[in-house]
N, C-alpha and C. Protein backbone atom coordinates (compact mmCIF):
# COMPACT_ATOMS: atom_id res chain seq x y z
N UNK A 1 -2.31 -45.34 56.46
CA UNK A 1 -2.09 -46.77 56.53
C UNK A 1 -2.85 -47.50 55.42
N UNK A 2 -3.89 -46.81 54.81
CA UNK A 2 -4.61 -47.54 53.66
C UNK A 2 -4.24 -47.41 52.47
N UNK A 3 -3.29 -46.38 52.19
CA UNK A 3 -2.82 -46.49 51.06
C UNK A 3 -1.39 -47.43 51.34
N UNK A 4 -0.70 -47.77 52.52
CA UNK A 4 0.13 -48.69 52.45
C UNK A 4 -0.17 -50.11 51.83
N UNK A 5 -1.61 -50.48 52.67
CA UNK A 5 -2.19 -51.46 52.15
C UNK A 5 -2.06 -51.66 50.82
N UNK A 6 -3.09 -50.98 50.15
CA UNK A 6 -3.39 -50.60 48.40
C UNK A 6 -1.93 -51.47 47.75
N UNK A 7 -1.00 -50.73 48.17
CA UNK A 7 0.70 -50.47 47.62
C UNK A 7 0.95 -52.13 47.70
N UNK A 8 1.04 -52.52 48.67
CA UNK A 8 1.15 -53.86 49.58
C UNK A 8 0.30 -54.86 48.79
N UNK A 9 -1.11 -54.60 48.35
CA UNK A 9 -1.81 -55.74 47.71
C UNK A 9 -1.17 -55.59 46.17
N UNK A 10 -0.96 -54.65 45.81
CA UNK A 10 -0.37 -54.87 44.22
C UNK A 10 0.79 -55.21 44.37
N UNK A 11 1.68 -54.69 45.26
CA UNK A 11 3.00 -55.49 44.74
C UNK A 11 2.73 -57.37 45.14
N UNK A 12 1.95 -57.26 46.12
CA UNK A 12 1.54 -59.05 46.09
C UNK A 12 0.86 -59.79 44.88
N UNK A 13 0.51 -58.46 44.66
CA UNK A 13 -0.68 -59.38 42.94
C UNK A 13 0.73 -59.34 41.92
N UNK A 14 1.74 -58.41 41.73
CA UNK A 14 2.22 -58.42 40.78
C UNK A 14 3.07 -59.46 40.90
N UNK A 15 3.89 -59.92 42.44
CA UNK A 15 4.58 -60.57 42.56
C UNK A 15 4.11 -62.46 42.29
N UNK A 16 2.76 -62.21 42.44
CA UNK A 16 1.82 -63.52 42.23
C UNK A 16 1.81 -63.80 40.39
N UNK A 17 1.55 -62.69 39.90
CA UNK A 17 1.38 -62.55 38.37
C UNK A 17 2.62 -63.32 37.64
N UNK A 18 3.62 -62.65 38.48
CA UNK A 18 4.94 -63.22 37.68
C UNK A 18 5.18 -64.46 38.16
N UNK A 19 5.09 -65.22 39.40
CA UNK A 19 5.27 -66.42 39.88
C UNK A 19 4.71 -67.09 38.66
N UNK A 20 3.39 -67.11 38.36
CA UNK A 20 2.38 -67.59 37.59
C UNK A 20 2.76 -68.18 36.14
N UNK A 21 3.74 -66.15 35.90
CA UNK A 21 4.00 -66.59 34.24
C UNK A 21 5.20 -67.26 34.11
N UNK A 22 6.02 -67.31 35.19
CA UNK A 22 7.07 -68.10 35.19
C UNK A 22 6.68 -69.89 34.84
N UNK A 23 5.67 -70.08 36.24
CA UNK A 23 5.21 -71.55 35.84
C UNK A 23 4.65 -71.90 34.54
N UNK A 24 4.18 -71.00 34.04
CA UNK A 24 3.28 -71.39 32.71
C UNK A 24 4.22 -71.57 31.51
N UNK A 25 5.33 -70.36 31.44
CA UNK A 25 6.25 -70.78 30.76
C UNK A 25 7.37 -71.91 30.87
N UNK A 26 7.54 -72.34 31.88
CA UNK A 26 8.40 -73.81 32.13
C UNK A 26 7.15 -74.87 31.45
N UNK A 27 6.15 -74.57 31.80
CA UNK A 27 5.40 -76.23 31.69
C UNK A 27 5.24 -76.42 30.40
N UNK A 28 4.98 -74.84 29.63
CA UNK A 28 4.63 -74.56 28.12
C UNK A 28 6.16 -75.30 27.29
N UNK A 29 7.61 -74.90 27.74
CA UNK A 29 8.85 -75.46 27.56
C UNK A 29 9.18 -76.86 27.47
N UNK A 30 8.59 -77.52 28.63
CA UNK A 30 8.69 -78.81 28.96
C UNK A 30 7.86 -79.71 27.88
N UNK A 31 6.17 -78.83 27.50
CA UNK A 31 5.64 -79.86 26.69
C UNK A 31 5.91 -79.89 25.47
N UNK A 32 6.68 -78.54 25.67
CA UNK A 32 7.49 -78.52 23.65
C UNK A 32 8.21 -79.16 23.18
N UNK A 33 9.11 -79.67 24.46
CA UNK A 33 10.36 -80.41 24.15
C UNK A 33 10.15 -82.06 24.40
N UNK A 34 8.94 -82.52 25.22
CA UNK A 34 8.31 -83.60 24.45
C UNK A 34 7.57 -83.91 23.59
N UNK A 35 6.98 -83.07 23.00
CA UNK A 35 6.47 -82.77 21.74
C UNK A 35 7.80 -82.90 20.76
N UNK A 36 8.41 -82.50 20.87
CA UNK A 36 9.91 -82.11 19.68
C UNK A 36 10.20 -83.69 20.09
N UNK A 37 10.30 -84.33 20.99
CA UNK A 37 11.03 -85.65 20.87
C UNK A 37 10.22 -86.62 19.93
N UNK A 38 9.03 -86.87 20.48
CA UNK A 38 8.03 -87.23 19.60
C UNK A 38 7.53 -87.37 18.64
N UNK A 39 8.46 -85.95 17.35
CA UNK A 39 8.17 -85.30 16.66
C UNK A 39 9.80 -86.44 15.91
N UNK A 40 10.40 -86.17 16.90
CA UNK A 40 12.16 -87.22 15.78
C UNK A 40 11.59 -88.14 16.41
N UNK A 41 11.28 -88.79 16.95
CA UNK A 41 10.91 -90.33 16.82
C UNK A 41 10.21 -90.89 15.96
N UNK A 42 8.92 -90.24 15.76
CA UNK A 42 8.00 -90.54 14.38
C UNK A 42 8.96 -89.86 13.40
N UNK A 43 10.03 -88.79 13.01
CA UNK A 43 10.45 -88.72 12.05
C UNK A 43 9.27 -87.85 11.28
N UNK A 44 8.74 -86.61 12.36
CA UNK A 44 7.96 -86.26 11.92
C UNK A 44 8.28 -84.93 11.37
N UNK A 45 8.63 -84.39 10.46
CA UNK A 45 9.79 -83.25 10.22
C UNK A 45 9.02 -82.03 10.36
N UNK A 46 7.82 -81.77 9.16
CA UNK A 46 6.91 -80.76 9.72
C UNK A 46 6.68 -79.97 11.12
N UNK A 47 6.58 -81.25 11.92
CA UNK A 47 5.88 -81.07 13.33
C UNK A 47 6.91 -80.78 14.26
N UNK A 48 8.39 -81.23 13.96
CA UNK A 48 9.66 -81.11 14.25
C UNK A 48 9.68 -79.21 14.62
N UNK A 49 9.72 -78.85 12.96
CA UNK A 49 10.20 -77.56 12.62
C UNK A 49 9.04 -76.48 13.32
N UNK A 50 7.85 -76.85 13.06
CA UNK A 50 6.75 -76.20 14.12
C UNK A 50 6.93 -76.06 15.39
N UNK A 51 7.15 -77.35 15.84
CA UNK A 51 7.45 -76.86 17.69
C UNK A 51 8.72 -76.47 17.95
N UNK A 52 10.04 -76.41 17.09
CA UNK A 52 11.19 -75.96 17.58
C UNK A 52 10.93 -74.32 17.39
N UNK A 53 9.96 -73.37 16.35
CA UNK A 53 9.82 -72.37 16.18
C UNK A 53 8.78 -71.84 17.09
N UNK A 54 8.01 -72.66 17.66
CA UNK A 54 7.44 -72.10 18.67
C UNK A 54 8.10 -72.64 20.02
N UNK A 55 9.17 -73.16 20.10
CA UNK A 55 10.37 -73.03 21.54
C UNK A 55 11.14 -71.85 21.05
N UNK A 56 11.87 -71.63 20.04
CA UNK A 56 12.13 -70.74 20.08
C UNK A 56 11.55 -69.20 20.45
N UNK A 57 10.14 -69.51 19.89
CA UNK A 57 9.58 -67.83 20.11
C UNK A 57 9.41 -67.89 21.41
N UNK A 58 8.76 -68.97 22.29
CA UNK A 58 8.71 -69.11 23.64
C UNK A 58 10.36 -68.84 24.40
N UNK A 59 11.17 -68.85 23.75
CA UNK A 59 12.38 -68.71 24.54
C UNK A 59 13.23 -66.94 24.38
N UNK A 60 12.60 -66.40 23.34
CA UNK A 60 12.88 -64.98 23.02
C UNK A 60 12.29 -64.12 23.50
N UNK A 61 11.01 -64.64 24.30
CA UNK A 61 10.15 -63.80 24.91
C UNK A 61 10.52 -63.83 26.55
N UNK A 62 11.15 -64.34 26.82
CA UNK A 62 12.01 -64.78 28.06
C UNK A 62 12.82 -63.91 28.91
């Protein structure tokens, strides 16, 4: 029964792990893409092309 346990707490940690990286990657998404708005409003082109390449890499890793 204790190694059921063992089995039982990791698949809960792993299943916790991924909940986690899921949230981190939406919120990381969300602030990119107000960042990117922010970025054509000031007409800021640099800062534009920076955060669309890091949404993109954030979205390939997906």
């Amino acid at each position: 029964m204790g190694k059921m346990n063992v089995t039982n707490d990791m698949m809960l940690g792993l299943f916790a792990e991924m909940v986690l990286d899921e949230a981190l990657r939406k919120y990381k998404e969300q602030y990119l893409y107000r960042e990117i708005d922010q970025a054509l409003a000031k007409g800021d082109e640099s800062s534009f092309i920076a955060l669309t390449t890091e949404l993109n890499t954030l979205r390939s890793l997906a």
